[in-house]
Protein backbone atom coordinates (compact mmCIF):
# COMPACT_ATOMS: atom_id res chain seq x y z
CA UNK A 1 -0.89 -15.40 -6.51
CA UNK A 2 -0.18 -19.26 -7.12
CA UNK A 3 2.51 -18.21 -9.44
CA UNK A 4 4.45 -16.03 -6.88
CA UNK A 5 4.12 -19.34 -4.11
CA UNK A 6 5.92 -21.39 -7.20
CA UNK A 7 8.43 -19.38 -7.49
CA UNK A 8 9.34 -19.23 -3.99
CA UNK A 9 9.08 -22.91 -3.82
CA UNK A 10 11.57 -23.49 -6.72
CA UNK A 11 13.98 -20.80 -5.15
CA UNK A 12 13.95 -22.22 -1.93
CA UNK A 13 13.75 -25.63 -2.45
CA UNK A 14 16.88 -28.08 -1.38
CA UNK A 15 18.19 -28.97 -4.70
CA UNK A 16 17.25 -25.24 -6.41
CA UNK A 17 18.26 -22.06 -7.08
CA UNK A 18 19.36 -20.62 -3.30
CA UNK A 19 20.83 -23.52 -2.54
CA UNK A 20 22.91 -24.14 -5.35
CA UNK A 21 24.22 -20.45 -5.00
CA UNK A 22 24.78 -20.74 -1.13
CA UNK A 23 26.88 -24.83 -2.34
CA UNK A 24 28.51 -22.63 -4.96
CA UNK A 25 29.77 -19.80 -2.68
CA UNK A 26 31.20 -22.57 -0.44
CA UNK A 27 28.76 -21.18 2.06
CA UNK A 28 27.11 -24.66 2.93
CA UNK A 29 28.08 -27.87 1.80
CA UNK A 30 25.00 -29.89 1.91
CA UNK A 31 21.76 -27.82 0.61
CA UNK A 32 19.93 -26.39 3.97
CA UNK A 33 16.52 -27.70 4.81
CA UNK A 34 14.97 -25.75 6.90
CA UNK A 35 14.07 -22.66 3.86
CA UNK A 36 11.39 -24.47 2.69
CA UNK A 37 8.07 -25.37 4.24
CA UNK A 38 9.21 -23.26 7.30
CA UNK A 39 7.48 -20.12 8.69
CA UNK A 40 10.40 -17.98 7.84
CA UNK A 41 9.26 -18.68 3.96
CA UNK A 42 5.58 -18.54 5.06
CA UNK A 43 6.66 -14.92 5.96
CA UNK A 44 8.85 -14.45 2.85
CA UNK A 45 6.43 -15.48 0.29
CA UNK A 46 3.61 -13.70 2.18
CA UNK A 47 5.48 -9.84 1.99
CA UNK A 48 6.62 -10.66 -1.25
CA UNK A 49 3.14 -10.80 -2.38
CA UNK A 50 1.18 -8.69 -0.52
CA UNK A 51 3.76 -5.77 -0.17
CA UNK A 52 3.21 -4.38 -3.65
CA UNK A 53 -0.53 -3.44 -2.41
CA UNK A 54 0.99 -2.12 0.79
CA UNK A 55 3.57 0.47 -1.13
CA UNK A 56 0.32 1.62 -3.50
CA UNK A 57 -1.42 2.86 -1.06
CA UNK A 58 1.40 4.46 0.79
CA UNK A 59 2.53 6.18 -2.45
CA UNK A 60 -1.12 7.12 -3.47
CA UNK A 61 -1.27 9.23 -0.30
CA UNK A 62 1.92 10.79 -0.33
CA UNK A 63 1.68 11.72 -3.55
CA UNK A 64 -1.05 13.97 -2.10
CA UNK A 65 1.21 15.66 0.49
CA UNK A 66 1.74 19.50 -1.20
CA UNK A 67 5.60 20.02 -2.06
CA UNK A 68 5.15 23.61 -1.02
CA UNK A 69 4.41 22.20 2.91
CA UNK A 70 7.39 20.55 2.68
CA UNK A 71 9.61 23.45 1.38
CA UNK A 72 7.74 25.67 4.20
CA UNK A 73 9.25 23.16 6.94
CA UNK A 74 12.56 23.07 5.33
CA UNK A 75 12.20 27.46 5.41
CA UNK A 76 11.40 27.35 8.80
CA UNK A 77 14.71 25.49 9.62
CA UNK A 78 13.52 22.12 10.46
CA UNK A 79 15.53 19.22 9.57
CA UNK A 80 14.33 16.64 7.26
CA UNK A 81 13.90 14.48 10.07
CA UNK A 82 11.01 16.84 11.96
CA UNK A 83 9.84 17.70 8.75
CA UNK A 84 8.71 14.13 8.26
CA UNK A 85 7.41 13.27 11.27
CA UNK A 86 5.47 16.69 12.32
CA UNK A 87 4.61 17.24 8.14
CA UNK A 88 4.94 14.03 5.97
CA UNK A 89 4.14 10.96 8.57
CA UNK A 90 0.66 12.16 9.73
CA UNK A 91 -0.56 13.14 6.29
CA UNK A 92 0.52 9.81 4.90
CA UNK A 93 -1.30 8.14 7.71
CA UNK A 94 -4.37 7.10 6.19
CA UNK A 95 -2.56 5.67 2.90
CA UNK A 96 -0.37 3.56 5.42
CA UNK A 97 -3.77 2.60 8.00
CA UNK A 98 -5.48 1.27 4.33
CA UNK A 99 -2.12 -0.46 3.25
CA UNK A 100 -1.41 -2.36 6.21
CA UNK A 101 -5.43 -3.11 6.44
CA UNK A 102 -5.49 -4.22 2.98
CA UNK A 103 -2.46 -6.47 3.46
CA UNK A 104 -4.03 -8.01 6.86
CA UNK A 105 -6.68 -8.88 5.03
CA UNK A 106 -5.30 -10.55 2.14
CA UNK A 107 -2.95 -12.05 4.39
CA UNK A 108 -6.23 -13.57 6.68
CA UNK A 109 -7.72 -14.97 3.48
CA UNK A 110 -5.03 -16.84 2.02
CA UNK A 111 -4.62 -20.52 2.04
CA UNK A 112 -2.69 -21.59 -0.88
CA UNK A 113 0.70 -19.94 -0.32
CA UNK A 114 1.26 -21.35 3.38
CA UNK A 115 -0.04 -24.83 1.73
CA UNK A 116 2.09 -24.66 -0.65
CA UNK A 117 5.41 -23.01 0.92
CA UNK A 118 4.86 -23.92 5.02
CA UNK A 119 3.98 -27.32 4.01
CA UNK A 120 1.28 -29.31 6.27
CA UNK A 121 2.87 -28.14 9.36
CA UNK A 122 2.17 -23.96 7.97
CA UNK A 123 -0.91 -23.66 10.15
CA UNK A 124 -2.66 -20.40 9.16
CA UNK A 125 -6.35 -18.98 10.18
CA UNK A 126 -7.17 -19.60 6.51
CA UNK A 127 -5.90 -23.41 6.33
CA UNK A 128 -8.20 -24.26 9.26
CA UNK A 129 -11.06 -22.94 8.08
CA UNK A 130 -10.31 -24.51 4.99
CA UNK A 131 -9.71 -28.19 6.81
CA UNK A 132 -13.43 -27.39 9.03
CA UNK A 133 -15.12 -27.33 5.66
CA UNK A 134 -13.33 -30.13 3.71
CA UNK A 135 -11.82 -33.09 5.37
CA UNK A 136 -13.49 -32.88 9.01
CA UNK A 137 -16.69 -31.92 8.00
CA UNK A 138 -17.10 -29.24 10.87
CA UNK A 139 -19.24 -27.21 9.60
CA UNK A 140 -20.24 -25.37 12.40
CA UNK A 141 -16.81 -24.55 14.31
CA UNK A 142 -15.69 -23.34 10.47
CA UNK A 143 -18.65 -21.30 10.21
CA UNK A 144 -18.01 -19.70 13.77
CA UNK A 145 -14.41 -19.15 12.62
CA UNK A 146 -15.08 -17.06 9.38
CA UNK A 147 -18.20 -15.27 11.26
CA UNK A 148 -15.12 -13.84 13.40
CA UNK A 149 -13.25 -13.53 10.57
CA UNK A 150 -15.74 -11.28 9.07
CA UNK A 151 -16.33 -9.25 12.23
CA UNK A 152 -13.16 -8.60 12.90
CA UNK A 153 -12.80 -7.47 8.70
CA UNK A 154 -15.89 -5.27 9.51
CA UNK A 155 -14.43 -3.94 12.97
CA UNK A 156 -11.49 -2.71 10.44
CA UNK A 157 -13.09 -0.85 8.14
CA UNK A 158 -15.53 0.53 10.24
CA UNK A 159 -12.30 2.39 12.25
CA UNK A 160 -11.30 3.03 9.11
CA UNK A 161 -14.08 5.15 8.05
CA UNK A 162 -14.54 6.54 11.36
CA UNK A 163 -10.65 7.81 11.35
CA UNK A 164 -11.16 9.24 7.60
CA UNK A 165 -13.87 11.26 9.02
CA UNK A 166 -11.95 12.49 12.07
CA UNK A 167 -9.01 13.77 9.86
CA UNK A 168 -11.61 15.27 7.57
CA UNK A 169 -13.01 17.52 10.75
């Protein structure tokens, strides 16, 4: 995931590749700052990475939606638009509850990208945990921090389970 953080820092950066396009296009005529170490490429670099998981598991469940449903709702006259949200949005709903879970919780867990892209000023969950246990030597206050960290990981997935086994009655 370090890679992907590189990247965005050499496209972002004030003397690289965005810049130099946006100078070229007579856009700007000085390079523009405020891309890098910013939240808006905190944001960027974070969806870039995570998003792939995200689309998986969406695609995983609709893959499992039967194409004969579909063609049913489309026999019955309903437009493609009532077809997906009657048909296709509720039995994709678990694949999109376990993407967006799966992405929070990368997301919670990561350190290095807003380091790297939001600079020392990117202040994420992560990063102060991260600070507790290295350079202030708070121990306990980082400890309490990633115990709610974890509870709140665990309060996911157990409404996670418990909302697989409601669509399953």
């Amino acid at each position: 995931m370090g890679q992907l953080s590189y990247a965005w820092k050499t496209i972002l950066g004030s003397d690289d590749v965005l810049n130099t396009l946006l100078q070229y296009l007579h856009v700007v005529r000085h390079p523009v700052e405020f891309l890098l170490y910013s939240p808006f490429a905190v944001v960027l670099t974070l969806t870039h990475i995570y998003a792939p998981f995200t689309f998986l598991s969406v695609y995983a469940s609709l893959e499992h939606i039967p194409r004969d449903l579909v063609e049913a709702s489309q026999d019955f006259g309903a437009s493609p638009t009532v077809t997906f949200w009657r048909d296709i949005f509720p039995l994709s709903l678990p694949g999109v509850v376990a993407g967006a879970t799966f992405a929070f919780v990368l997301n919670l867990g990561d350190f290095l990208s807003p380091l790297l892209i939001g600079g020392p000023s990117g202040i994420m969950i992560s990063n102060v945990v991260v600070s507790l246990f290295g350079a202030a030597y708070n121990w306990p206050l980082g400890a309490a921090i990633s115990l709610c960290m974890l509870l709140l990981v665990g309060l996911l997935t157990a409404v996670q389970r418990i909302e697989k086994k409601l669509s399953f009655s």
